[in-house]
N, C-alpha and C. Protein backbone atom coordinates (compact mmCIF):
# COMPACT_ATOMS: atom_id res chain seq x y z
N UNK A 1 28.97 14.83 21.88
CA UNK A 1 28.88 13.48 22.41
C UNK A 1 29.68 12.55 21.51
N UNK A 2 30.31 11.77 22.21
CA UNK A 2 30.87 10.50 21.86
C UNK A 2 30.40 9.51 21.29
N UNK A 3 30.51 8.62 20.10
CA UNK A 3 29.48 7.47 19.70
C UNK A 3 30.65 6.73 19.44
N UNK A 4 30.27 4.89 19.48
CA UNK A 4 30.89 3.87 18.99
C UNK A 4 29.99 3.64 17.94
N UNK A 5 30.92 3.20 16.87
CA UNK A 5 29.86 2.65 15.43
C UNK A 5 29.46 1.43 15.96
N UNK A 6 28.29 1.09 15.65
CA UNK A 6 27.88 -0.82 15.78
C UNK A 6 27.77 -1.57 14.95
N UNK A 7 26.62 -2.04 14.79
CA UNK A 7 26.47 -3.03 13.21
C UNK A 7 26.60 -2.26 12.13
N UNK A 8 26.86 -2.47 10.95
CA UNK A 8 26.72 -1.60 9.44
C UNK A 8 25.36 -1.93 8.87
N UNK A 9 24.30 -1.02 9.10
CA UNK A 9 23.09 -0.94 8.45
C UNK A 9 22.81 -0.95 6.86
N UNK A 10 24.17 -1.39 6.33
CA UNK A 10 23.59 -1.09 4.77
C UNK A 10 22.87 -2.44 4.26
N UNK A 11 22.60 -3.28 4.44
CA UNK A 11 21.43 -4.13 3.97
C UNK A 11 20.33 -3.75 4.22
N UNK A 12 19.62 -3.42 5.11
CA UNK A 12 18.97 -2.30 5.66
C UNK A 12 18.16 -1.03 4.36
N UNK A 13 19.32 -0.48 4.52
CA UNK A 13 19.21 0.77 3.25
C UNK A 13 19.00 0.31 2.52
N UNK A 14 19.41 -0.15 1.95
CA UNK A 14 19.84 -0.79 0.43
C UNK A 14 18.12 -1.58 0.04
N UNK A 15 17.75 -2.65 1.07
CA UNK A 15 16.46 -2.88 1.14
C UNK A 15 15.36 -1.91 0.70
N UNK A 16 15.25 -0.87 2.06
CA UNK A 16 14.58 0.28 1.92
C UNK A 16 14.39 0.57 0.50
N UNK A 17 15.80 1.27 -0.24
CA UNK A 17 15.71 1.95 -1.30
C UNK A 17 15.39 1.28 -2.51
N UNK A 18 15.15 -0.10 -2.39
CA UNK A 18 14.94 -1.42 -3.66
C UNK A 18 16.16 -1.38 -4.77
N UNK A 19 17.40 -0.87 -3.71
CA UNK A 19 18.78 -0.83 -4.80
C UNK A 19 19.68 -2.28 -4.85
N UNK A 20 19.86 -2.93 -5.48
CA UNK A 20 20.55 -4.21 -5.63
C UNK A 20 22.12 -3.69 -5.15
N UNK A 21 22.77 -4.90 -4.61
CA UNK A 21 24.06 -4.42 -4.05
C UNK A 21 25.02 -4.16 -5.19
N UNK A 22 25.04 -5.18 -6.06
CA UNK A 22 25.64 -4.79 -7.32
C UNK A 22 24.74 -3.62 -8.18
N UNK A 23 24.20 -3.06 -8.27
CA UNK A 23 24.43 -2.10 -8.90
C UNK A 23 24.77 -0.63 -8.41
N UNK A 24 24.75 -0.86 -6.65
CA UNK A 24 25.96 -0.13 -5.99
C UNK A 24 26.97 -0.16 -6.09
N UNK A 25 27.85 -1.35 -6.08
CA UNK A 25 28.95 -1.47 -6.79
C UNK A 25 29.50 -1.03 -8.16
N UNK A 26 28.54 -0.93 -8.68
CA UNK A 26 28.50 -0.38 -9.86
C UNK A 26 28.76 1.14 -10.15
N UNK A 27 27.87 1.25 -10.05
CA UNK A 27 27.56 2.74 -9.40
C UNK A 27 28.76 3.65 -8.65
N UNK A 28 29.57 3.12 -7.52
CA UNK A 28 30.21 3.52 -6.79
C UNK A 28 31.34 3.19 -6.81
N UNK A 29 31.64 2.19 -8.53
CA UNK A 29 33.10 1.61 -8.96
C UNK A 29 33.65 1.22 -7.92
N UNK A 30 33.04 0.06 -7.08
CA UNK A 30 33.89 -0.71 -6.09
C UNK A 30 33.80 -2.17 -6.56
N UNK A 31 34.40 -3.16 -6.13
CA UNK A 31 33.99 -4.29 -5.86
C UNK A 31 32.64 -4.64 -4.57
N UNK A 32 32.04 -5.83 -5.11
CA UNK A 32 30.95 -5.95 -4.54
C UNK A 32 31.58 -6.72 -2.90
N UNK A 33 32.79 -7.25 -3.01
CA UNK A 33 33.48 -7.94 -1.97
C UNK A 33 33.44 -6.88 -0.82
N UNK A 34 33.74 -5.78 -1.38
CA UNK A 34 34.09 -4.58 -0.39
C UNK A 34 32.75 -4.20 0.53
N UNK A 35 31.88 -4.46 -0.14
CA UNK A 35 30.73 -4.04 0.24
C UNK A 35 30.34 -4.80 1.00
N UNK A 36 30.27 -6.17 1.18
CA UNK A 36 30.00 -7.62 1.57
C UNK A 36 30.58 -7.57 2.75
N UNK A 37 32.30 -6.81 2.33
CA UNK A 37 32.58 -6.66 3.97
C UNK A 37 32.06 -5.68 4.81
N UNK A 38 31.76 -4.65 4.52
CA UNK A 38 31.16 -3.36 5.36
C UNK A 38 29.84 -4.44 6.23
N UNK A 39 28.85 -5.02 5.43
CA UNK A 39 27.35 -5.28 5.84
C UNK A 39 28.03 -6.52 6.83
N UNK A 40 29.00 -7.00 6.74
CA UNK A 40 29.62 -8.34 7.42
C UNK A 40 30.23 -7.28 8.76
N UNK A 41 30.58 -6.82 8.83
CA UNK A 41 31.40 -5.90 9.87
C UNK A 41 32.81 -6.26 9.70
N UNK A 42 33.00 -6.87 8.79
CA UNK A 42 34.52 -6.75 8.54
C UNK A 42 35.34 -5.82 8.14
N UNK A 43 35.12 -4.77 7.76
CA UNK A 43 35.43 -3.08 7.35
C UNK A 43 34.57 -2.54 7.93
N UNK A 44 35.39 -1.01 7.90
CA UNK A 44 34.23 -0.09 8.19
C UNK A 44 34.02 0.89 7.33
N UNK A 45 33.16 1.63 6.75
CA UNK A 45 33.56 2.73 5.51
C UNK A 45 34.51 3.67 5.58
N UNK A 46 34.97 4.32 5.13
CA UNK A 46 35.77 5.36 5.10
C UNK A 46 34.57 6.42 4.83
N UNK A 47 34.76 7.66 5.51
CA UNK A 47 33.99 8.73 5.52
C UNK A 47 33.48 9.54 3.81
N UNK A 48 34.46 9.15 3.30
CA UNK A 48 34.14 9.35 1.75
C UNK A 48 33.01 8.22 1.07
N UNK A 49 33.34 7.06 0.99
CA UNK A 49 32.41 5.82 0.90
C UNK A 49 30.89 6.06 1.32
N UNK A 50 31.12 6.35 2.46
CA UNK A 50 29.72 6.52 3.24
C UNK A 50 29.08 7.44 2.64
N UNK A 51 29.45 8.58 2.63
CA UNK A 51 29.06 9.99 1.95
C UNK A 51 28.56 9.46 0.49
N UNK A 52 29.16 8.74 -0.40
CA UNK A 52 28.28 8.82 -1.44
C UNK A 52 27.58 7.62 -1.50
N UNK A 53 27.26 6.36 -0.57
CA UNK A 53 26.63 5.65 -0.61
C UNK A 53 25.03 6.37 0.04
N UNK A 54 25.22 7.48 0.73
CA UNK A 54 24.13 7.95 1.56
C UNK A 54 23.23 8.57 0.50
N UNK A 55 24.04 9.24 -0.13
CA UNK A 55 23.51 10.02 -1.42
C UNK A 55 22.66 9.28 -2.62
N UNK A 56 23.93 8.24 -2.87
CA UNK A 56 22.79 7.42 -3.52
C UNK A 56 21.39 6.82 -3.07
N UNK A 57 21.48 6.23 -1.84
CA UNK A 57 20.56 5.96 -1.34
C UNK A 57 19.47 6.92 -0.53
N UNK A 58 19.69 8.33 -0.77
CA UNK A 58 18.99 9.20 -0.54
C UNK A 58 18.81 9.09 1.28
N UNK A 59 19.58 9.08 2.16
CA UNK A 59 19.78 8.33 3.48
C UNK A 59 20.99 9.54 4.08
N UNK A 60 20.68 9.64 5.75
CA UNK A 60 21.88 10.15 6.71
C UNK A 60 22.81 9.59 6.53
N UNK A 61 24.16 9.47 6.83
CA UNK A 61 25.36 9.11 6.62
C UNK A 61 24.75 8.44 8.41
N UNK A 62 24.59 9.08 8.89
CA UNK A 62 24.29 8.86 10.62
C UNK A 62 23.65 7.25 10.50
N UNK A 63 23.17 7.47 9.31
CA UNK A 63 21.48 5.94 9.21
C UNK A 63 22.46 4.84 8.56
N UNK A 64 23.89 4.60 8.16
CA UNK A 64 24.47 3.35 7.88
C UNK A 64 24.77 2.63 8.99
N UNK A 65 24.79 2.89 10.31
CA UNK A 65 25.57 2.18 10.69
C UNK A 65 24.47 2.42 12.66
N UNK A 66 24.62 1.33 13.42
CA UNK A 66 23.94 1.74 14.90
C UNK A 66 24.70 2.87 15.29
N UNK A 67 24.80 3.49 16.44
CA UNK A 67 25.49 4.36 17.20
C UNK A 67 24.96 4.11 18.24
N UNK A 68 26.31 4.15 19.25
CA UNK A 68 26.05 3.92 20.25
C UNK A 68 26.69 4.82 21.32
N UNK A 69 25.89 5.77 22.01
CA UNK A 69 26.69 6.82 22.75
C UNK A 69 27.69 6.39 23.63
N UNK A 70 28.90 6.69 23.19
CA UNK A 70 30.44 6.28 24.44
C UNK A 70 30.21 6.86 25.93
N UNK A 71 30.57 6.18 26.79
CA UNK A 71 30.62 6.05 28.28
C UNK A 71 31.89 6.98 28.60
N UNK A 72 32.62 7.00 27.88
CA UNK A 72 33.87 8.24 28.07
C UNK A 72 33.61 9.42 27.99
N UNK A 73 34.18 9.74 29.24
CA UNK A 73 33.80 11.56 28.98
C UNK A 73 34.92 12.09 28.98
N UNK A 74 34.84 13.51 27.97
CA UNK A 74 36.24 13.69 27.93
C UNK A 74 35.73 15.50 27.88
């Protein structure tokens, strides 16, 4: 099945796990801007990003973000 990404759930997570955004940033040697944009929907992660933000946060890679099953069938 087909999915569209929707909102970016990492405020969400991040909540859940009682992890401060900066010390994800930290953690994951990014800027905190970068991050600001993901939860803004102004980026989207890159499949690497995601992967170790999930990890840290002990979380699906599936659980950052809505999904929404695509209407295209292919």
């Amino acid at each position: 099945m087909k999915y569209e990404l929707g909102r970016c759930l990492l405020e969400e997570r991040l909540q859940e796990a009682g992890i401060p955004l900066e010390r994800l940033a930290l953690e994951l040697r990014v800027r905190r801007e970068r991050l600001d944009d993901f939860i803004d929907n102004k980026r989207v992660m890159s499949l690497k990003i995601a992967i170790s933000i999930a990890d840290m946060l002990q979380c699906e890679v599936r659980s950052l973000y809505e999904l929404t099953p695509s209407d295209e069938h292919r």
